[in-house]
PDB file of N, CA and C in Angstrom:
ATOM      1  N   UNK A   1       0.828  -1.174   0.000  1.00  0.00           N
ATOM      2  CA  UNK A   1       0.000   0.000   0.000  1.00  0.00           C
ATOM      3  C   UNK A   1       0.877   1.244   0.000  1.00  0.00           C
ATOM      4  N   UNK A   2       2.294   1.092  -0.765  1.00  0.00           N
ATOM      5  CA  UNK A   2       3.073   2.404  -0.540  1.00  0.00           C
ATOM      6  C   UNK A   2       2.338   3.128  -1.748  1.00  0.00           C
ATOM      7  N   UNK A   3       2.067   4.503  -1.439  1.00  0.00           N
ATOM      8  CA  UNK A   3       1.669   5.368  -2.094  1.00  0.00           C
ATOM      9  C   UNK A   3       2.660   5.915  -3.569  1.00  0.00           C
ATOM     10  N   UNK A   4       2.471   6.179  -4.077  1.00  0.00           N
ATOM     11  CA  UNK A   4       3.125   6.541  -5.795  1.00  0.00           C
ATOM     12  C   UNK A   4       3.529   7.834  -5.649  1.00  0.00           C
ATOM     13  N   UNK A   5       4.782   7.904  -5.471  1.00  0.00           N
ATOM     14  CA  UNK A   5       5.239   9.454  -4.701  1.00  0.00           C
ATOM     15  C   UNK A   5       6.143   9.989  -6.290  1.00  0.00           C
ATOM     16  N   UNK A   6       6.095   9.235  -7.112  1.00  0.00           N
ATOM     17  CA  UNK A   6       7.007  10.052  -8.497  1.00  0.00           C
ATOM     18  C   UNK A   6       6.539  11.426  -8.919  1.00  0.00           C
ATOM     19  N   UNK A   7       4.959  11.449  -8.567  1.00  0.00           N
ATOM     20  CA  UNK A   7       5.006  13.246  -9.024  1.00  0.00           C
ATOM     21  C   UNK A   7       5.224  14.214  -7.968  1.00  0.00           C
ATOM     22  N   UNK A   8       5.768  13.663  -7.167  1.00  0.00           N
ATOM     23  CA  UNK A   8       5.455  15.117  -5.813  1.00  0.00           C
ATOM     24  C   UNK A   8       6.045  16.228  -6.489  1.00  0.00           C
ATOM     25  N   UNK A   9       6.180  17.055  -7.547  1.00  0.00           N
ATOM     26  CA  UNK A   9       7.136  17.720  -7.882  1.00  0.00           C
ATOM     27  C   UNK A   9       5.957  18.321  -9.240  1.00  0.00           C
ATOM     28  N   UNK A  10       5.579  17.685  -9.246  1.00  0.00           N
ATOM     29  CA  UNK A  10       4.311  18.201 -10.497  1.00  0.00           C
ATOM     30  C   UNK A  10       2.766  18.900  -9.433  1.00  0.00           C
ATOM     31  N   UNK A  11       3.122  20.140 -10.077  1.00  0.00           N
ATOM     32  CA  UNK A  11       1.892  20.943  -9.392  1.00  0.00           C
ATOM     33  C   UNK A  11       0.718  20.387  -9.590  1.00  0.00           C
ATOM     34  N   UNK A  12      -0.198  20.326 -10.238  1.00  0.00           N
ATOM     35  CA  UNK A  12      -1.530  20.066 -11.214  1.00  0.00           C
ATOM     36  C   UNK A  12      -1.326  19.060 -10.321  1.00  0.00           C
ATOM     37  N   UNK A  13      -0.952  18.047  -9.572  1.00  0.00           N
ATOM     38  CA  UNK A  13      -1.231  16.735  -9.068  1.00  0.00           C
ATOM     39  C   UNK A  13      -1.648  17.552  -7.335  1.00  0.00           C
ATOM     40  N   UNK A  14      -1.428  18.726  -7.230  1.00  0.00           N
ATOM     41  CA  UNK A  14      -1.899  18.956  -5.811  1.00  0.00           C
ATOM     42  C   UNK A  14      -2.835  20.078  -6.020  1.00  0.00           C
ATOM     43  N   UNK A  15      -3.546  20.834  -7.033  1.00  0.00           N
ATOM     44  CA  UNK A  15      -4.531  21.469  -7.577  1.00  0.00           C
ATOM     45  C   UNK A  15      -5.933  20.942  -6.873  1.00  0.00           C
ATOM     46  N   UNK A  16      -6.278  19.581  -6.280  1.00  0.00           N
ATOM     47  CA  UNK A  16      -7.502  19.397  -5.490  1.00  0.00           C
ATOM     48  C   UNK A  16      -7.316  20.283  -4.152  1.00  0.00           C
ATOM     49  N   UNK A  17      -6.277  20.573  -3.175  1.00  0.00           N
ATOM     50  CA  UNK A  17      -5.379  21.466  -2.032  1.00  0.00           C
ATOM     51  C   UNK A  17      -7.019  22.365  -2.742  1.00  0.00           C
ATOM     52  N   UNK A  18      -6.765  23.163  -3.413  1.00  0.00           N
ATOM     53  CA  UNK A  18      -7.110  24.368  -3.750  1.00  0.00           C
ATOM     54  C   UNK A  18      -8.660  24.527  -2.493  1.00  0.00           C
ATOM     55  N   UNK A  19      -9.391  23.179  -3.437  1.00  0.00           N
ATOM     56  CA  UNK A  19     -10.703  23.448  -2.943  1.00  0.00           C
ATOM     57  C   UNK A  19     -11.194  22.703  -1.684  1.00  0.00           C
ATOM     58  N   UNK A  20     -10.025  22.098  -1.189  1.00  0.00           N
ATOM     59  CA  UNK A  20      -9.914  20.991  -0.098  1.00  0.00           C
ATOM     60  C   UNK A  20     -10.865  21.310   1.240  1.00  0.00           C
ATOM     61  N   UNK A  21     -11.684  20.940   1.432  1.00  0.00           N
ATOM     62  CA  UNK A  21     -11.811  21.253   3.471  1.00  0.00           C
ATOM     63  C   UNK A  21     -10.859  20.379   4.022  1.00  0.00           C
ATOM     64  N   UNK A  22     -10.721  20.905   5.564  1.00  0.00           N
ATOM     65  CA  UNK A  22     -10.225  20.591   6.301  1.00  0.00           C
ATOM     66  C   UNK A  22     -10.065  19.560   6.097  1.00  0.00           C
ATOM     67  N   UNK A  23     -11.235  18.781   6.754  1.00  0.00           N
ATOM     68  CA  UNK A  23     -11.246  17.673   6.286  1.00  0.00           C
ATOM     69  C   UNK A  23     -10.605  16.393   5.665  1.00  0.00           C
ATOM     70  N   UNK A  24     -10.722  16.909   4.368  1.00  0.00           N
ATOM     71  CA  UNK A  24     -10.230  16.036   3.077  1.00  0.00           C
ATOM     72  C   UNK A  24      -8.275  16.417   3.143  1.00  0.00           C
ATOM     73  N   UNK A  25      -7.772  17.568   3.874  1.00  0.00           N
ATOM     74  CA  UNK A  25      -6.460  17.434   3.730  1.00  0.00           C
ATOM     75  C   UNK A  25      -6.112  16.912   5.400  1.00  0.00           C
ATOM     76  N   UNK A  26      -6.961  16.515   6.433  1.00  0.00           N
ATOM     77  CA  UNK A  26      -6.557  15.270   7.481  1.00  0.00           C
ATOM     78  C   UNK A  26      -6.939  14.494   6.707  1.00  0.00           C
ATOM     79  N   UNK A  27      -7.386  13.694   5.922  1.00  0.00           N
ATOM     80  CA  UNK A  27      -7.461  12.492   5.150  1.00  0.00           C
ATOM     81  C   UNK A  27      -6.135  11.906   4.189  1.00  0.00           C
ATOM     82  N   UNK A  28      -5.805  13.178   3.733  1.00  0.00           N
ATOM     83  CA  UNK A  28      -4.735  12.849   2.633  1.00  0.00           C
ATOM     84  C   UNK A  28      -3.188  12.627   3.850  1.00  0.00           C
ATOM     85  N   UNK A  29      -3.432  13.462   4.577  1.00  0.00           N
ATOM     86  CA  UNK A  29      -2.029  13.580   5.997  1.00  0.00           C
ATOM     87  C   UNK A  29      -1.961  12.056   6.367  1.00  0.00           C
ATOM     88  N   UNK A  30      -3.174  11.592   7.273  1.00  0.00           N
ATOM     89  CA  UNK A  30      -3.466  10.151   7.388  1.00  0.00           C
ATOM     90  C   UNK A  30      -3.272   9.061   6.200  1.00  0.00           C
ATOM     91  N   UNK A  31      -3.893   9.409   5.059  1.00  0.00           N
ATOM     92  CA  UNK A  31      -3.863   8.133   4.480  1.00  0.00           C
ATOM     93  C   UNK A  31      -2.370   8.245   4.438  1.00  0.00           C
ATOM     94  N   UNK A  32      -1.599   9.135   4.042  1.00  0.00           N
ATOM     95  CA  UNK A  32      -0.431   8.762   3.779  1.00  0.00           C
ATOM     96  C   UNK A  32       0.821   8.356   4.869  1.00  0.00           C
ATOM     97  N   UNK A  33       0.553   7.892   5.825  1.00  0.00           N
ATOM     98  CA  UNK A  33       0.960   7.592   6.943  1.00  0.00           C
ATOM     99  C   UNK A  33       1.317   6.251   7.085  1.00  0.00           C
ATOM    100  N   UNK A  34       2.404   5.538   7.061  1.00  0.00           N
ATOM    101  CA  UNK A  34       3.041   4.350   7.577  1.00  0.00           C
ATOM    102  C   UNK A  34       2.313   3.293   8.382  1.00  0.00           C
ATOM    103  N   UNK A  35       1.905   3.897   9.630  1.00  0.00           N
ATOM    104  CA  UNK A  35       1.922   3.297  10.413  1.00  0.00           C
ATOM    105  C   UNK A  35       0.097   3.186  10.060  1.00  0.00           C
ATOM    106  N   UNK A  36      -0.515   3.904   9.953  1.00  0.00           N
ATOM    107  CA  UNK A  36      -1.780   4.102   9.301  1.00  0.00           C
ATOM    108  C   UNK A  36      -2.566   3.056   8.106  1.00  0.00           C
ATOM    109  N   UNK A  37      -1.532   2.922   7.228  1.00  0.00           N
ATOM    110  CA  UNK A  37      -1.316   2.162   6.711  1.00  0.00           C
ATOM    111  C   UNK A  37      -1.233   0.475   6.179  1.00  0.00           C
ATOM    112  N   UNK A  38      -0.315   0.330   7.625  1.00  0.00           N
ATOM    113  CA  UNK A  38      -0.489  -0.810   8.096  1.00  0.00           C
ATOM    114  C   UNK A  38      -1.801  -1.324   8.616  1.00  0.00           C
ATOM    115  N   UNK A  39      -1.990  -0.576   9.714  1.00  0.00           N
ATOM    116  CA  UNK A  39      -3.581  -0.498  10.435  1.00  0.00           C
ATOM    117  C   UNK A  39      -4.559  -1.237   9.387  1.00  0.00           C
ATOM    118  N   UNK A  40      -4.629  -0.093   8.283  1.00  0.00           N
ATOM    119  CA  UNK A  40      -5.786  -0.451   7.691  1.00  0.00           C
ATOM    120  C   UNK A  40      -5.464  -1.457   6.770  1.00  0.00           C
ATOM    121  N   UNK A  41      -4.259  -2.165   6.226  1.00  0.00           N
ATOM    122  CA  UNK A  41      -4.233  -2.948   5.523  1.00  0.00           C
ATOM    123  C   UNK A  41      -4.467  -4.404   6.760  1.00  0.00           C
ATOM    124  N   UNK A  42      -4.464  -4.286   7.626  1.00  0.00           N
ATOM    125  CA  UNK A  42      -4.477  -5.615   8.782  1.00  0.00           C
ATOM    126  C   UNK A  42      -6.299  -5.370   8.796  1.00  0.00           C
ATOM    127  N   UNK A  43      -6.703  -4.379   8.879  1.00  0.00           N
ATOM    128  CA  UNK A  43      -8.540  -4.616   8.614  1.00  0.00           C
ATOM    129  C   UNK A  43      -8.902  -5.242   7.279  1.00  0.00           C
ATOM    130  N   UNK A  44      -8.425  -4.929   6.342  1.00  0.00           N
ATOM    131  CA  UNK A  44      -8.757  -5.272   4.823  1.00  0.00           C
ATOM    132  C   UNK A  44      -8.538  -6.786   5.031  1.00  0.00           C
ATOM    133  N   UNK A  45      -7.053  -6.889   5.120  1.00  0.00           N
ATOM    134  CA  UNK A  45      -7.228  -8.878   5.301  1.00  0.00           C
ATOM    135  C   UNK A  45      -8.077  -9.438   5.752  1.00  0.00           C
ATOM    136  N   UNK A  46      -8.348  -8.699   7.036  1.00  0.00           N
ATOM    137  CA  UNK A  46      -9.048  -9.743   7.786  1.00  0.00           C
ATOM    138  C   UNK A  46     -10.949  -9.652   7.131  1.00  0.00           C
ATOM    139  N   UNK A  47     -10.666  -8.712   5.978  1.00  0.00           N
ATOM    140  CA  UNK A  47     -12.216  -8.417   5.797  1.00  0.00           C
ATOM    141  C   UNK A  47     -13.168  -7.324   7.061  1.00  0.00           C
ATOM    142  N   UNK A  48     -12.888  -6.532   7.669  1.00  0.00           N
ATOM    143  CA  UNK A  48     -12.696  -5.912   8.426  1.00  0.00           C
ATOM    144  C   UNK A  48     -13.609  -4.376   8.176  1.00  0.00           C
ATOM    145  N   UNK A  49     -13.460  -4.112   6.692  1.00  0.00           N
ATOM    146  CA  UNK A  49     -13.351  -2.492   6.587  1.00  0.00           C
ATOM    147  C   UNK A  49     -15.217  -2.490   6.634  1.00  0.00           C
ATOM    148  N   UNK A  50     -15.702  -3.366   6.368  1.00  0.00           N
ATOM    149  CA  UNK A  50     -17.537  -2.810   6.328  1.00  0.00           C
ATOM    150  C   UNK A  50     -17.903  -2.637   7.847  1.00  0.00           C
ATOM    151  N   UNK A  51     -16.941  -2.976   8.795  1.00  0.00           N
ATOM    152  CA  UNK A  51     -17.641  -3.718  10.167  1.00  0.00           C
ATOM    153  C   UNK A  51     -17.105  -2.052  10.982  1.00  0.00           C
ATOM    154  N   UNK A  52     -17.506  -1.755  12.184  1.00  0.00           N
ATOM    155  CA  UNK A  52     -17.410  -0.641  12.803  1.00  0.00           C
ATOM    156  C   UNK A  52     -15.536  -0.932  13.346  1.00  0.00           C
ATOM    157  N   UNK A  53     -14.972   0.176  12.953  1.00  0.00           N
ATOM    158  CA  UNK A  53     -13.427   0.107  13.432  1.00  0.00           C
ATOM    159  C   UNK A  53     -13.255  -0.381  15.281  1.00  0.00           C
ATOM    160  N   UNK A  54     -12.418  -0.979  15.151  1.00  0.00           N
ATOM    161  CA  UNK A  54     -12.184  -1.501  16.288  1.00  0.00           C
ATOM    162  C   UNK A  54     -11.522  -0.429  17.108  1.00  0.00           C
ATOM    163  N   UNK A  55     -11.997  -0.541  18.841  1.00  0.00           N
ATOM    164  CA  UNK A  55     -11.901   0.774  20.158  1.00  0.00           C
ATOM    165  C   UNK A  55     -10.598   0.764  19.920  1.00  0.00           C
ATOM    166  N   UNK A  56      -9.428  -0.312  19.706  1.00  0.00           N
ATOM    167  CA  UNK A  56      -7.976   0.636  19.984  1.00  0.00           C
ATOM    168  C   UNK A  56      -7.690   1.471  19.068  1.00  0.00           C
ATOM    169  N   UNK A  57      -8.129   0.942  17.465  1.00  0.00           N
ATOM    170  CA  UNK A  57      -8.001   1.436  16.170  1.00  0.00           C
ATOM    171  C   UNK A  57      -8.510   3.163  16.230  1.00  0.00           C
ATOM    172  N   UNK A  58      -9.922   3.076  16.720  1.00  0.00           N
ATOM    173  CA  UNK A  58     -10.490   4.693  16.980  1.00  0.00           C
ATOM    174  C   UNK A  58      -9.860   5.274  18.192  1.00  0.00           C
ATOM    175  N   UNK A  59      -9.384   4.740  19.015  1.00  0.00           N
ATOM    176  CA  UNK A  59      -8.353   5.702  19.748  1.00  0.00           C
ATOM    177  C   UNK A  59      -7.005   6.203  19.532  1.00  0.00           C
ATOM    178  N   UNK A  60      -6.520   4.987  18.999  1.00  0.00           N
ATOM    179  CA  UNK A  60      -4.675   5.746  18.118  1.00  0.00           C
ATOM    180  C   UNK A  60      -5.292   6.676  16.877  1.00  0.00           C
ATOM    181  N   UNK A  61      -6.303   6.333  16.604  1.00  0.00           N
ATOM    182  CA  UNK A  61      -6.484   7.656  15.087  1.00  0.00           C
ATOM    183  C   UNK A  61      -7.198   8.565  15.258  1.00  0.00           C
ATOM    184  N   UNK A  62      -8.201   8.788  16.480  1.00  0.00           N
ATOM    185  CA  UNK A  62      -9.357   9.631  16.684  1.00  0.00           C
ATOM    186  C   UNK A  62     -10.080   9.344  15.427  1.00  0.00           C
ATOM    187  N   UNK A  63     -10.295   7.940  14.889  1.00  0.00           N
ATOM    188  CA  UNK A  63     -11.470   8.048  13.890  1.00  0.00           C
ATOM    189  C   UNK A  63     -12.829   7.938  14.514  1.00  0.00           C
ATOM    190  N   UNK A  64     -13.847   7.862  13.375  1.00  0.00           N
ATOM    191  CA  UNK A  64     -15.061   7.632  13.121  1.00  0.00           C
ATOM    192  C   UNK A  64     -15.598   7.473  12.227  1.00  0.00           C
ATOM    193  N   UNK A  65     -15.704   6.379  11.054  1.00  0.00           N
ATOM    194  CA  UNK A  65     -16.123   6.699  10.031  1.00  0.00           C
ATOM    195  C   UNK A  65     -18.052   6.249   9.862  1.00  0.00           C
ATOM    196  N   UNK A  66     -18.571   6.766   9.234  1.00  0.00           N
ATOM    197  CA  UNK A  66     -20.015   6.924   8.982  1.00  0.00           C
ATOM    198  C   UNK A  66     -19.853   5.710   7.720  1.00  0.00           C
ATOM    199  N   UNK A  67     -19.105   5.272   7.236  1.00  0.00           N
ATOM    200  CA  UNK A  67     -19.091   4.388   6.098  1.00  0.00           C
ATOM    201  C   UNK A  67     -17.927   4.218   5.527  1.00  0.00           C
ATOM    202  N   UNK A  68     -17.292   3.055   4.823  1.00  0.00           N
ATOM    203  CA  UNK A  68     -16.005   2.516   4.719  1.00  0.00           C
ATOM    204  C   UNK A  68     -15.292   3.550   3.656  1.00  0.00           C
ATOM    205  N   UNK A  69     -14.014   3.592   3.889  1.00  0.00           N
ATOM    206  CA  UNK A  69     -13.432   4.807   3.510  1.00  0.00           C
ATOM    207  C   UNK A  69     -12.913   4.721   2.431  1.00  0.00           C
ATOM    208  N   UNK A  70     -12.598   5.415   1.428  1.00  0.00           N
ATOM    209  CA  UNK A  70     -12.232   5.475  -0.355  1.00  0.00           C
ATOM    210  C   UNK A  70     -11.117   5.551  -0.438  1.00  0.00           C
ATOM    211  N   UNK A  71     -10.447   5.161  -1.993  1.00  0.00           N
ATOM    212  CA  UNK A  71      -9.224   6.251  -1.694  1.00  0.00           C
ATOM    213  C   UNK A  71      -9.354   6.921  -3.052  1.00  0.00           C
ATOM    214  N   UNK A  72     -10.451   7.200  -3.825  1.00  0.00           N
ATOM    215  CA  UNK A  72     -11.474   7.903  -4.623  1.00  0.00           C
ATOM    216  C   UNK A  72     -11.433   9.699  -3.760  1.00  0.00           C
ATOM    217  N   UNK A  73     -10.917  10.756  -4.122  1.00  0.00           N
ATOM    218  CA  UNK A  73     -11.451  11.737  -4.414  1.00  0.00           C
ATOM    219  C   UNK A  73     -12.876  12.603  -5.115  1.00  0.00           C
ATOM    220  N   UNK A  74     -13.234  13.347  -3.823  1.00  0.00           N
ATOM    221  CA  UNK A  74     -14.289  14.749  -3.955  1.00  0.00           C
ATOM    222  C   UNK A  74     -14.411  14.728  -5.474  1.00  0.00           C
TER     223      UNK A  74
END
């Protein structure tokens, strides 16, 4: 799940920033996170991501999600 970091250097690839809420740029901070990462790839195996995040999981991340999370852009 390592992220595709070859354009960091091409503007037009961070042009969504523009119209971003809050929000959506703690999403992009998080998803791109290591350790985060891991987390959620150990839910996916286990089949995990439809079911309500597990209490240690929402306490190391302060999540909550209302429904399983994308990695689809606004």
């Amino acid at each position: 799940m390592k992220p595709n970091t070859s354009g960091w250097r091409v503007e037009a690839a961070y042009d969504f920033v523009d119209h971003a809420s809050v929000d959506d740029i703690a999403w992009e901070c998080l998803r791109r996170n290591r350790d985060y990462q891991k987390d959620y790839a150990t839910l996916k195996r286990r089949r995990a991501l439809g079911h309500p995040m597990p209490a240690e999981l929402e306490r190391r991340w302060g999540l909550r999600f209302r429904r399983p999370s994308t990695t689809g852009r606004r």
